[in-house]
Protein backbone atom coordinates (compact mmCIF):
# COMPACT_ATOMS: atom_id res chain seq x y z
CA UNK A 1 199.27 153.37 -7.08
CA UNK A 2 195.40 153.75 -7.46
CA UNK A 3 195.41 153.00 -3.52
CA UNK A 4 196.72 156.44 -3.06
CA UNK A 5 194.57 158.65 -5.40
CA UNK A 6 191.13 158.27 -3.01
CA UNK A 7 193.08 159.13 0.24
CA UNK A 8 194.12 162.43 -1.66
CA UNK A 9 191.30 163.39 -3.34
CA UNK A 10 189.22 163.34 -0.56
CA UNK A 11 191.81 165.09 1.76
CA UNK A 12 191.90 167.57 -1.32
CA UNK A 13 187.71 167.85 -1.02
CA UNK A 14 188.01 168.27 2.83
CA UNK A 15 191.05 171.02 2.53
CA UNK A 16 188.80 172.91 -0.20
CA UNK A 17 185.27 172.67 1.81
CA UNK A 18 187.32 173.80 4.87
CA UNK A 19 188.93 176.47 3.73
CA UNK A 20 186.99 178.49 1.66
CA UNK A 21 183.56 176.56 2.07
CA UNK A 22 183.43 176.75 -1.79
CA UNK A 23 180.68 174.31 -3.24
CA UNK A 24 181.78 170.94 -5.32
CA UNK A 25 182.84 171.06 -8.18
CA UNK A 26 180.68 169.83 -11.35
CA UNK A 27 183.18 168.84 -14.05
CA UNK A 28 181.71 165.40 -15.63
CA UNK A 29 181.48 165.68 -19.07
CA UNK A 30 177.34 165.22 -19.88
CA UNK A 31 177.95 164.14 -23.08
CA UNK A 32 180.05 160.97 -21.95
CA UNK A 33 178.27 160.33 -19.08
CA UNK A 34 174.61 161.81 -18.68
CA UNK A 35 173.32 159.77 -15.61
CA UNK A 36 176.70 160.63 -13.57
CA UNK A 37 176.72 164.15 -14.70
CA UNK A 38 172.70 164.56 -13.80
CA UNK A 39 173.97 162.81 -10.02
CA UNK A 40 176.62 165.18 -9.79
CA UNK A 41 174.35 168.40 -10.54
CA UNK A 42 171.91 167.05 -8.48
CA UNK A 43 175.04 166.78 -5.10
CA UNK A 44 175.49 170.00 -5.97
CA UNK A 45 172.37 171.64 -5.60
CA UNK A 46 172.24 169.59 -2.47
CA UNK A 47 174.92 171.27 -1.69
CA UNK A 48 173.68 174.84 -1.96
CA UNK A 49 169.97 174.27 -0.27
CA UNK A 50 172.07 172.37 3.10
CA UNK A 51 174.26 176.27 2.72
CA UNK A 52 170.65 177.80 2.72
CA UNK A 53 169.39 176.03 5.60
CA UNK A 54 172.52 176.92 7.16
CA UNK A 55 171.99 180.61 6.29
CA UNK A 56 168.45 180.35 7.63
CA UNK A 57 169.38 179.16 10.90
CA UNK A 58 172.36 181.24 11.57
CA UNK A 59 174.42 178.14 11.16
CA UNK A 60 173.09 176.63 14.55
CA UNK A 61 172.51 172.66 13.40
CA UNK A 62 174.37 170.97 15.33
CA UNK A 63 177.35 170.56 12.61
CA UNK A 64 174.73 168.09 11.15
CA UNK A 65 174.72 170.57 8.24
CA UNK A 66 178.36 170.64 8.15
CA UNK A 67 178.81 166.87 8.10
CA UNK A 68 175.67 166.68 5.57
CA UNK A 69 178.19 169.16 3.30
CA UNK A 70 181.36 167.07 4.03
CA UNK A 71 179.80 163.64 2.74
CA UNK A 72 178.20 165.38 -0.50
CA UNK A 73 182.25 166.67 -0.98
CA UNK A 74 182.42 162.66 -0.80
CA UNK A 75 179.82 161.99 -2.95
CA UNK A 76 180.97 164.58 -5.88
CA UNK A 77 184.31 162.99 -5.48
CA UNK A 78 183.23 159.30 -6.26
CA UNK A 79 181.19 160.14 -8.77
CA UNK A 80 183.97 161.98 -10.75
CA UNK A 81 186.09 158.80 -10.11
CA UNK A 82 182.85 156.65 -11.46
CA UNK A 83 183.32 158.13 -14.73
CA UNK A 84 187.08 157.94 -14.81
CA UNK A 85 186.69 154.44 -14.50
CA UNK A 86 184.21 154.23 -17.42
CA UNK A 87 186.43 156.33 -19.15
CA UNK A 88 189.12 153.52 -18.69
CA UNK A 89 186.94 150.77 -20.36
C-alpha cells in the first residue's frame, strides 16, 4: 500500500502548483522535528524568491523557474513524508 501514497501525493503537489500556483505547504510540527521543519521553511521561502524572480522578469525563464517550483513541490513533499516515517519509529 505505501507504493501508492508517493505517486499521489506528488500528483496532489503537481494538481495544487498547477492550478492555483499556491506555494507549499509548511505543516511539520517544529517541536517533533526541528531540522525537517527548518528544511521545509527554508523550500518554502525558496519557493517565494523563484515567484519573485518570476515576477521580475515577467515570467520569461525559460520554464526553468517553473520546473525550479515543481521540484521544491517535490522537495516539501518528501520532507513531510521524512517525518512521517520518524513519526512511525
Amino acid at each position: 500500500m505505501k507504493h501508492f501514497v508517493l505517486p499521489g501525493l506528488i500528483v496532489t503537489g503537481m494538481l495544487a502548483w498547477s492550478v492555483g500556483g499556491a506555494d507549499p505547504v509548511r505543516d511539520i510540527n517544529p517541536a517533533r522535528h526541528p531540522n525537517l521543519a527548518a528544511a521545509q521553511r527554508l523550500s518554502h521561502q525558496a519557493w517565494e524568491k523563484v515567484t519573485a524572480a518570476q515576477g521580475a522578469n515577467e515570467w520569461d525563464l525559460g520554464g526553468h523557474a517553473q520546473k525550479a517550483k515543481e521540484l521544491l513541490d517535490q522537495v516539501n513533499i518528501e520532507l513531510k513524508m521524512a517525518a512521517e516515517a520518524a513519526n512511525h519509529r
